[in-house]
Structure formats: structure tokens, C-alpha cells
Protein backbone atom coordinates (compact mmCIF):
# COMPACT_ATOMS: atom_id res chain seq x y z
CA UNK A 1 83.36 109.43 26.39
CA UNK A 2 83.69 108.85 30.25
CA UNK A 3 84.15 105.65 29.41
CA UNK A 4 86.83 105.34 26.86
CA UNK A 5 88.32 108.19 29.54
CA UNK A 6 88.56 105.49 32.08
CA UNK A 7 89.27 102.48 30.06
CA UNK A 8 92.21 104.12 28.76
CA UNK A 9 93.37 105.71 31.74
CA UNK A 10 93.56 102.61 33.67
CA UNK A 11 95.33 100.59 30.84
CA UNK A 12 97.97 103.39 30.88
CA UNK A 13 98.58 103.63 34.13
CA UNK A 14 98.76 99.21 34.29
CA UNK A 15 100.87 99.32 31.33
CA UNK A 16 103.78 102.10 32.91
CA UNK A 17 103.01 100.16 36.73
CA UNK A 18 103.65 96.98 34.67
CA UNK A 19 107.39 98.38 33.53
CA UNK A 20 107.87 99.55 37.37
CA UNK A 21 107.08 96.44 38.83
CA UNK A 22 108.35 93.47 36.14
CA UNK A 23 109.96 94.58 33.28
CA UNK A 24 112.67 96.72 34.37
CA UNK A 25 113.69 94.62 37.35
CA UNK A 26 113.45 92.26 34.95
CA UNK A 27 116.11 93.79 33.11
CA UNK A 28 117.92 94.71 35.54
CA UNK A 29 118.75 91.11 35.95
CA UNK A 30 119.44 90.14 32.73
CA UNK A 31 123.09 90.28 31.35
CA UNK A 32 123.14 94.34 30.43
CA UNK A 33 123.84 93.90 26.75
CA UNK A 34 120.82 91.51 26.20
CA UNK A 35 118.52 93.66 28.36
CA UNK A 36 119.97 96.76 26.48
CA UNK A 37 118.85 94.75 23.25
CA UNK A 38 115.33 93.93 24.64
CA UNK A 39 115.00 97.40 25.34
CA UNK A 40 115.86 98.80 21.93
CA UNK A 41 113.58 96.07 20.27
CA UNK A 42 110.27 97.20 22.81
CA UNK A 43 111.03 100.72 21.97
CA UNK A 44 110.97 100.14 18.34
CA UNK A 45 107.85 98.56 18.01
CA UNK A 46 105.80 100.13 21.01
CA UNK A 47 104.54 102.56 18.52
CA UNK A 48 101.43 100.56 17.92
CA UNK A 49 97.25 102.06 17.71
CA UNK A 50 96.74 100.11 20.66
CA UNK A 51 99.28 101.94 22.83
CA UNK A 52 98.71 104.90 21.00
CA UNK A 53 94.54 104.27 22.04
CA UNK A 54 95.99 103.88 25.88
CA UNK A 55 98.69 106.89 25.64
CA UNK A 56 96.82 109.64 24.11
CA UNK A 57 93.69 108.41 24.81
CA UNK A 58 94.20 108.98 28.74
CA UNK A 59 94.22 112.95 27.74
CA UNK A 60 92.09 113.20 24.69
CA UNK A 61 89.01 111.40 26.04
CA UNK A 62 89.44 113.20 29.60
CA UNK A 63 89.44 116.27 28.38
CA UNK A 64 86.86 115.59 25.86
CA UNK A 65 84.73 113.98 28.95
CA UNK A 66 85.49 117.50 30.66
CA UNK A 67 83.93 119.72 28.00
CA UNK A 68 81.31 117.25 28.07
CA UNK A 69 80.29 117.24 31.60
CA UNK A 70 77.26 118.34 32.56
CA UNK A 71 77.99 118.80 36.48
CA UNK A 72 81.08 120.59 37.98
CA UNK A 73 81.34 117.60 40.40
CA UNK A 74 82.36 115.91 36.94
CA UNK A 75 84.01 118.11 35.55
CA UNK A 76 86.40 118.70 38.47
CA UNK A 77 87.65 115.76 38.83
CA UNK A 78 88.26 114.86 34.99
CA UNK A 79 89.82 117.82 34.20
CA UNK A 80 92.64 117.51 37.34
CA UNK A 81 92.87 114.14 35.48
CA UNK A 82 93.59 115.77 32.50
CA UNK A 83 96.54 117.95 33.98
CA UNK A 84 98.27 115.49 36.28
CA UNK A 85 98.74 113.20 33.38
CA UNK A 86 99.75 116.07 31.09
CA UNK A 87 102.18 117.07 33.50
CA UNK A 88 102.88 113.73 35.04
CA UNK A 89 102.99 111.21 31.92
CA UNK A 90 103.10 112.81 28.33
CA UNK A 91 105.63 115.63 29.70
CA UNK A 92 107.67 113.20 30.90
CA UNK A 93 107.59 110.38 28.16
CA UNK A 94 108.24 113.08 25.47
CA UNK A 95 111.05 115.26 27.83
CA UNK A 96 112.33 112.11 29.45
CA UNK A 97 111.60 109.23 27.73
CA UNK A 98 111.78 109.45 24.30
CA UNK A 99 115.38 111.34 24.20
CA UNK A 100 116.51 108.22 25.97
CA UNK A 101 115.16 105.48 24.30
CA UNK A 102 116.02 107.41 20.67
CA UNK A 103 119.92 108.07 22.39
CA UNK A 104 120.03 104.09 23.59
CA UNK A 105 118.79 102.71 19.48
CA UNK A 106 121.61 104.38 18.47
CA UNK A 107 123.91 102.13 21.03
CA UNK A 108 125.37 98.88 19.36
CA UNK A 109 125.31 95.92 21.72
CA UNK A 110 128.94 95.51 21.13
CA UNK A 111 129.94 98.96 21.81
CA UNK A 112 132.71 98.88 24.31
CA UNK A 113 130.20 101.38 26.76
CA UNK A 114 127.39 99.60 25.90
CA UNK A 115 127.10 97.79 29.30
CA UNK A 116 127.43 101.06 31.23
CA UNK A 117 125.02 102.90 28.91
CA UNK A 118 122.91 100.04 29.23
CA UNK A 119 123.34 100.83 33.30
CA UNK A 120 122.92 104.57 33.38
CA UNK A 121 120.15 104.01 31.02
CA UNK A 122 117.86 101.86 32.82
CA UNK A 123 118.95 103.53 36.17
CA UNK A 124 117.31 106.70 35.49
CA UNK A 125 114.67 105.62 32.79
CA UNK A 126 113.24 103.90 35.73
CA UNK A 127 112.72 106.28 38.35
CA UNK A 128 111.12 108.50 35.88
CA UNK A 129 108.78 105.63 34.98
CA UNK A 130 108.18 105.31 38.67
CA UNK A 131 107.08 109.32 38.51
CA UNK A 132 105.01 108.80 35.29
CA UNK A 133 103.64 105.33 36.89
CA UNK A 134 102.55 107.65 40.05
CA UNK A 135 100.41 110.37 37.94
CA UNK A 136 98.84 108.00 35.67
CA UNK A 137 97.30 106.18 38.80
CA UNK A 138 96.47 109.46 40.55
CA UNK A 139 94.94 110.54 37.09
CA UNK A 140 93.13 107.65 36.81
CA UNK A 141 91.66 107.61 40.12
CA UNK A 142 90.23 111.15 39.21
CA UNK A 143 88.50 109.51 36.12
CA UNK A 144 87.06 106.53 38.16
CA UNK A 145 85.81 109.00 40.93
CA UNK A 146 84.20 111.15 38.02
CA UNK A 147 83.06 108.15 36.57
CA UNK A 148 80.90 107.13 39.99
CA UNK A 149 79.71 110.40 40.29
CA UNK A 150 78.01 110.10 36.96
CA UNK A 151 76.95 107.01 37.22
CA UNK A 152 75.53 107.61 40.52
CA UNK A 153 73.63 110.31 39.42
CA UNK A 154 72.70 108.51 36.68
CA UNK A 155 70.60 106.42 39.22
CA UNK A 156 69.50 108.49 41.27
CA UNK A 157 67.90 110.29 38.04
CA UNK A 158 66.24 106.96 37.05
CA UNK A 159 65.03 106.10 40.37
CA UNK A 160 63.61 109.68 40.74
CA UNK A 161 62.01 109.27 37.62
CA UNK A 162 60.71 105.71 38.62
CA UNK A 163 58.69 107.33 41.63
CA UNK A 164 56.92 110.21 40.38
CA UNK A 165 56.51 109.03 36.97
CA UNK A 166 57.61 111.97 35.29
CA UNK A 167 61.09 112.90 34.30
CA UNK A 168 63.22 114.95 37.04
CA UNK A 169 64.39 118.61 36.16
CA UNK A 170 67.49 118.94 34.47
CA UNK A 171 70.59 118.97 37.73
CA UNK A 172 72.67 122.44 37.03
């Protein structure tokens, strides 16, 4: 479960980085009606398992690697995860985000606002990406440092058990 935790955590946090960084200055460039249309066409087939693996997956598998955890040391650290991209990514995208991109499909590209929706639009869609962007990377950081924890105690179990030949006493 760690692992799906921090597989999809990091592909989340790429994925909103990658809209920070390239696809919304990308737009931002591009005549506003045809970036306004590129927009409406992403957001109506985003909606996919695969993002869906990535977007809820980043919660449900660190909180289910929370419950999980043997060790507070884990535990900690995934369940911060847990919160700060609660509070930091899904509250946003469905507050935020969604009312947006659902307002902006019902925009036609020939409106005669269209290119200042299209303006207004990606002006503030985009710094609240950059916020999202900001907590998925913290959150995922959390997973990765819960993930070394395990894993080093994974070894150190093993190697303990290598030496004495017996297995170790369960860690509390």
C-alpha cells in the first residue's frame, strides 16, 4: 500500500507541476480563443482511471498506508500526507477547480467575452494550480520520507535477523 501511496503521490504532484510549469504558460501564449478551446477539450476528457488512479489515489492509499502502519514514525508522516493534500489538492480542485473549468465549457469560442473569460480564467486557475502544485509535492515528500523509514527498517530487520539467526522481536 506504501507503495501505490507513493507512486501515486508523485504522479499527482508531476502531473499539477507539469500544468504550472508548461501547459498554462503554454496557453498563455497561444491566441486566447484557441487556448480557451484546448482548455475545454483537456477538461472534458481528463476524467480518465488513470488520472482518477493518480487523483484519488494520492489520499486513498495514504491513508490506507496510515491505518496500516505498524510504527508511529510511519504513520506520522503518511497521515500529514494525507491532510496536506486533502486540504491542499482535492479541496481545491473540487472548490476551485472544477466550478471553473464546468463555468469555462459552457463559454463558446465565439462569444464576444470569450477572450477575456479565457484571460480571467487562466489568470486565476493558475495560481491556484500553483497552491495545489505546492501541497501535492509537500504531500508527497511525506510519503517518500515514510516510505524510507519503512524500508529502512525493513533492513535493518533483515540484517538483524541475518546475524543472530533468529527472527528479531516485533518493533512497537
Amino acid at each position: 500500500m506504501l507503495s501505490l501511496a507513493l507512486l501515486a503521490s508523485a504522479l499527482i504532484a508531476g502531473f499539477f507541476y507539469t500544468y504550472s510549469i508548461s501547459v498554462m504558460p503554454g496557453l498563455a501564449v497561444t491566441e486566447p480563443r484557441a487556448a480557451m478551446l484546448a482548455m475545454q477539450g483537456i477538461n472534458a476528457t481528463i476524467r480518465t482511471p488513470v488520472f482518477a488512479f493518480a487523483f484519488f489515489g494520492a489520499f486513498g492509499f495514504t491513508t490506507i498506508a496510515a491505518l496500516l502502519a505498524r510504527r508511529w514514525a510511519i504513520a506520522a508522516p503518511l497521515a500529514a500526507a494525507g491532510l496536506i493534500y486533502a486540504a491542499g489538492s482535492l479541496a481545491l480542485t473540487f472548490i476551485v477547480h472544477v466550478p471553473m473549468n464546468e463555468a469555462l465549457a459552457l463559454v463558446p469560442a465565439d462569444a464576444d467575452d470569450a477572450v477575456a473569460v479565457w484571460r480571467a480564467y487562466a489568470e486565476r486557475w493558475t495560481l491556484w494550480n500553483h497552491a495545489r502544485t505546492a501541497a501535492s509535492i509537500l504531500a508527497f515528500a511525506c510519503v517518500a520520507l515514510a516510505a524510507i523509514g519503512e524500508w529502512r527498517g525493513q533492513a535493518a530487520m533483515a540484517a538483524s535477523f541475518g546475524r543472530s539467526g533468529r527472527a528479531p522481536a516485533p518493533a512497537r
